[in-house]
N, C-alpha and C. Protein backbone atom coordinates (compact mmCIF):
# COMPACT_ATOMS: atom_id res chain seq x y z
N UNK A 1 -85.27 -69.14 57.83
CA UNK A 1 -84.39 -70.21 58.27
C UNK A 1 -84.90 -70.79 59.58
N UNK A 2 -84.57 -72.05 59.69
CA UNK A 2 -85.39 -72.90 61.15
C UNK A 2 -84.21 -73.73 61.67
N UNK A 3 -84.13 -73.64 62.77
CA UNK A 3 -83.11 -74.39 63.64
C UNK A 3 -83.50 -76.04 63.35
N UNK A 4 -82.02 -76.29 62.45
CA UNK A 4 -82.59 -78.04 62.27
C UNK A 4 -81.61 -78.87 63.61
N UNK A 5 -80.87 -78.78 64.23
CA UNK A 5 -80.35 -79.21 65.38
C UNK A 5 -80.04 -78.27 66.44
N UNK A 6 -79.92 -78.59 67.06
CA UNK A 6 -79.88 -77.96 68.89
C UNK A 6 -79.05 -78.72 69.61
N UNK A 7 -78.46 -78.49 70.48
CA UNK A 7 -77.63 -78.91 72.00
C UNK A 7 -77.74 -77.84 72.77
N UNK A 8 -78.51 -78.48 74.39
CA UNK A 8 -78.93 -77.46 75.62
C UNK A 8 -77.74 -78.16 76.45
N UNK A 9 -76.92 -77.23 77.01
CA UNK A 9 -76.57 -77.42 78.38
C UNK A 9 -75.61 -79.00 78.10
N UNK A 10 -75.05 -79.44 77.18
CA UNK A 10 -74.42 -80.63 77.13
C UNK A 10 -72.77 -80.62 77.50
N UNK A 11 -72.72 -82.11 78.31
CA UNK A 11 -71.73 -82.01 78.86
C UNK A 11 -70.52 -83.36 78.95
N UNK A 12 -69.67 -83.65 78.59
CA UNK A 12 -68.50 -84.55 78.45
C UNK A 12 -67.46 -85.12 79.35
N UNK A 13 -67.15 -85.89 80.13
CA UNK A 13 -66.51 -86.31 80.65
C UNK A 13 -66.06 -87.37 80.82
N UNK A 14 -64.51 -87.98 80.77
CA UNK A 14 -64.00 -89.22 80.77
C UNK A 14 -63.00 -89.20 81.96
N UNK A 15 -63.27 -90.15 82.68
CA UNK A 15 -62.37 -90.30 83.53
C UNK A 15 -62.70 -89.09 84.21
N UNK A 16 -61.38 -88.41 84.82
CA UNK A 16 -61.32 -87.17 85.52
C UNK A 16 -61.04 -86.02 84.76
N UNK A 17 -61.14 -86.34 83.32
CA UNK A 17 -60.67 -85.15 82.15
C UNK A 17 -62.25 -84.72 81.87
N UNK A 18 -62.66 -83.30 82.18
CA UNK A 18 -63.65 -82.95 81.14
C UNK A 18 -63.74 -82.72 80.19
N UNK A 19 -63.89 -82.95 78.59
CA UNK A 19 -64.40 -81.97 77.86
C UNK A 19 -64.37 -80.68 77.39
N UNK A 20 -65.69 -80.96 77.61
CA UNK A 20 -66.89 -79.51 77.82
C UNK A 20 -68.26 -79.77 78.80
N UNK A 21 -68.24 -78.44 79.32
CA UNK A 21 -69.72 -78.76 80.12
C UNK A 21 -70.41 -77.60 79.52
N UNK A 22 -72.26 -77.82 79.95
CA UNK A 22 -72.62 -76.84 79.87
C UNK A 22 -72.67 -76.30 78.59
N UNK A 23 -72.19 -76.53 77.58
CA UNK A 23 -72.42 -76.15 76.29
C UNK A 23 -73.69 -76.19 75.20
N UNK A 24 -74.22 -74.81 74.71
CA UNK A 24 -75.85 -74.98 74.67
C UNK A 24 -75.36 -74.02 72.82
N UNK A 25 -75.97 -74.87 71.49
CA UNK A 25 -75.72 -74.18 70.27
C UNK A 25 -76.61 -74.72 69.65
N UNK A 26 -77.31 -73.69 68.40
CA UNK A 26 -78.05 -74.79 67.87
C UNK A 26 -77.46 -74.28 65.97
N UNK A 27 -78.01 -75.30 65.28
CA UNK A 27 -77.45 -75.17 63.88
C UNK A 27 -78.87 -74.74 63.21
N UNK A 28 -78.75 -73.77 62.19
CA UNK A 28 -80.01 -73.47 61.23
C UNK A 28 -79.90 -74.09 59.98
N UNK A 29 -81.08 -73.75 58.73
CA UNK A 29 -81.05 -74.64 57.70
C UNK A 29 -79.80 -73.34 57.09
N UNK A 30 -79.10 -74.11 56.05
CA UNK A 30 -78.40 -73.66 54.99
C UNK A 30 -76.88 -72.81 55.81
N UNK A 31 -77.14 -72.97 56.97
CA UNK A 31 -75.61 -72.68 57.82
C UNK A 31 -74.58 -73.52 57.97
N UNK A 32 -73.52 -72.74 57.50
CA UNK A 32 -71.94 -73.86 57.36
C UNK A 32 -71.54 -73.21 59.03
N UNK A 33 -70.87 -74.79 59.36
CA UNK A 33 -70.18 -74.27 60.72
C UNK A 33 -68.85 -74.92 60.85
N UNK A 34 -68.47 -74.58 61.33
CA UNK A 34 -66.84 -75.27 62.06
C UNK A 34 -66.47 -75.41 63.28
N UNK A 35 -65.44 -76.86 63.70
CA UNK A 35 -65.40 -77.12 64.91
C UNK A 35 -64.16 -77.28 64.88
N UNK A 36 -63.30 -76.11 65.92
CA UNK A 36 -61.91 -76.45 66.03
C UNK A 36 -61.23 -76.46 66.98
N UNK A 37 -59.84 -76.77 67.55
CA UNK A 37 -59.36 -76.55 68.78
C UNK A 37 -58.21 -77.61 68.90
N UNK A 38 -57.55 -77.73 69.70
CA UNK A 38 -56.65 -78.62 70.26
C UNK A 38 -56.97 -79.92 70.23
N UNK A 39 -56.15 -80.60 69.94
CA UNK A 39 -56.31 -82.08 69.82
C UNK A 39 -56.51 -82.57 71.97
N UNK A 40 -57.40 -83.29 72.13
CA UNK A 40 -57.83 -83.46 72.98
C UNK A 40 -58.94 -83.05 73.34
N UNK A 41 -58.99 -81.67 72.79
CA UNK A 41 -60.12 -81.15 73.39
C UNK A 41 -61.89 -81.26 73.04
N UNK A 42 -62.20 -82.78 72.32
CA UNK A 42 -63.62 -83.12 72.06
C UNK A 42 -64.01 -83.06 71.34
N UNK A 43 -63.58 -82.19 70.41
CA UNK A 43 -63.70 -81.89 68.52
C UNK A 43 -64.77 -83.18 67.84
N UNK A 44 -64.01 -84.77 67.99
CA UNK A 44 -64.44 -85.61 67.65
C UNK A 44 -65.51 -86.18 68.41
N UNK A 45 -65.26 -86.35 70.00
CA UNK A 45 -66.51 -86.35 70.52
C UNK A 45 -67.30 -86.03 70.76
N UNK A 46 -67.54 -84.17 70.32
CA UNK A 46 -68.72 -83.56 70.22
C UNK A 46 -69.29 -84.19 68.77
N UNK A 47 -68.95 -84.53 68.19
CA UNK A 47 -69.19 -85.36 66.53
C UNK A 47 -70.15 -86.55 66.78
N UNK A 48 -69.58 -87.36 67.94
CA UNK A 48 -69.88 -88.68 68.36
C UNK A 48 -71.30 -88.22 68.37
N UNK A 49 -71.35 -87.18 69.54
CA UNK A 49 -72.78 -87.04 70.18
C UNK A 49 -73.59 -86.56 68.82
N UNK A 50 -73.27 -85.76 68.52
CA UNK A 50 -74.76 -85.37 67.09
C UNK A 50 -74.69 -86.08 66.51
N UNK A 51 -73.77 -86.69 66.17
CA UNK A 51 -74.28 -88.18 64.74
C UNK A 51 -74.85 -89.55 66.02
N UNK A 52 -74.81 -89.21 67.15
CA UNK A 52 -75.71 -90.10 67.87
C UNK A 52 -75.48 -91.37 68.17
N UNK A 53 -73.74 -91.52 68.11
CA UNK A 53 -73.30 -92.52 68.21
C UNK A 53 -72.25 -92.51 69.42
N UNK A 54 -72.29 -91.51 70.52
CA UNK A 54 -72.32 -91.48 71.60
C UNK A 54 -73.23 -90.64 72.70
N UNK A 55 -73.48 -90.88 73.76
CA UNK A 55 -74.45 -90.04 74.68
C UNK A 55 -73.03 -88.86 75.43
N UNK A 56 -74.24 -87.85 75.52
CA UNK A 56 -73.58 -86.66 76.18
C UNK A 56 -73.48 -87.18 77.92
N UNK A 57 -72.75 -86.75 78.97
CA UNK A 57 -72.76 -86.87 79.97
C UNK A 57 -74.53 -86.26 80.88
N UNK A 58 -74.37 -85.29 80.39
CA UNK A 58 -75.64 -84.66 80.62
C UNK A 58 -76.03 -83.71 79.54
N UNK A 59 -77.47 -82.83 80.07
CA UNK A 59 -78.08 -82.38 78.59
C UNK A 59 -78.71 -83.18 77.75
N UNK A 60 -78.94 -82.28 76.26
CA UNK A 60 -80.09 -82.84 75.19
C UNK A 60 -79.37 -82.45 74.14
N UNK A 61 -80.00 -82.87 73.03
CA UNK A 61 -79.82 -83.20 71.68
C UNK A 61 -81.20 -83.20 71.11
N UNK A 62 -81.22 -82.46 69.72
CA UNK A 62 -82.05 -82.57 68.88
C UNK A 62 -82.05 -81.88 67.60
N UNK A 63 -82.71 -82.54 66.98
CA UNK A 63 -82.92 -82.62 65.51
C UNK A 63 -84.27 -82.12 65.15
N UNK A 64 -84.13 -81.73 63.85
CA UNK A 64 -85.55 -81.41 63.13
C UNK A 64 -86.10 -82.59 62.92
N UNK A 65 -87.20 -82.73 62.25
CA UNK A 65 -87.90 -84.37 61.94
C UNK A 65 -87.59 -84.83 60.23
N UNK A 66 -87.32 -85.39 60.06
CA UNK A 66 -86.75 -85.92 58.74
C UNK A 66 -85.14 -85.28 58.48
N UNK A 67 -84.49 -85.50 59.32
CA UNK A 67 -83.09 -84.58 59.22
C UNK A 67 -82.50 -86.22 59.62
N UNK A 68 -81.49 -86.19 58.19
CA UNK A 68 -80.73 -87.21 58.80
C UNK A 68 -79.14 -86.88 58.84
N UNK A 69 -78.57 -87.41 60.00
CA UNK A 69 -77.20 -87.24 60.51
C UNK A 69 -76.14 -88.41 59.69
N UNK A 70 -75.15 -87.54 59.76
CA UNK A 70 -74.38 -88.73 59.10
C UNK A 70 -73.08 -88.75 59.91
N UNK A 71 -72.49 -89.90 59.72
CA UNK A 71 -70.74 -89.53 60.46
C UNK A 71 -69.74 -90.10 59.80
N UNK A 72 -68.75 -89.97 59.19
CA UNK A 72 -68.01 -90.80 58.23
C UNK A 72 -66.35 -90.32 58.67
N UNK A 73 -65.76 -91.46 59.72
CA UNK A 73 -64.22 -91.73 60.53
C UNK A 73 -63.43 -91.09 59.55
């Protein structure tokens, strides 16, 4: 199995509300994952950032090469 996405050290903030900071995970091939928690707490905007349709505050992002992301509201 090979790590097809990664997040180092990524971090969220709006206004004076953070997020998450600092948050570093990466995903392998053929691994199911889940993202849960309190409404407010980024669920969707950690979403934003890997489907790449928002930037992290700070930190990285990455993908394997021919890996495509999808995001569907």
């Amino acid at each position: 199995m090979g790590v097809i996405a990664s997040a180092h050290k990524i971090s969220k903030t709006f206004g004076i509300q953070k997020l998450f900071q600092d948050i570093t995970f990466s995903v392998e091939d053929q691994q199911k994952i889940g993202l849960i928690g309190p409404n407010g707490a980024g669920k969707s905007t950690m979403l934003q950032i890997l489907a790449g349709r928002m930037d992290p505050d700070k930190g990285d992002v990455s993908f394997a090469k021919n890996l495509s992301v999808g995001y569907l509201e």
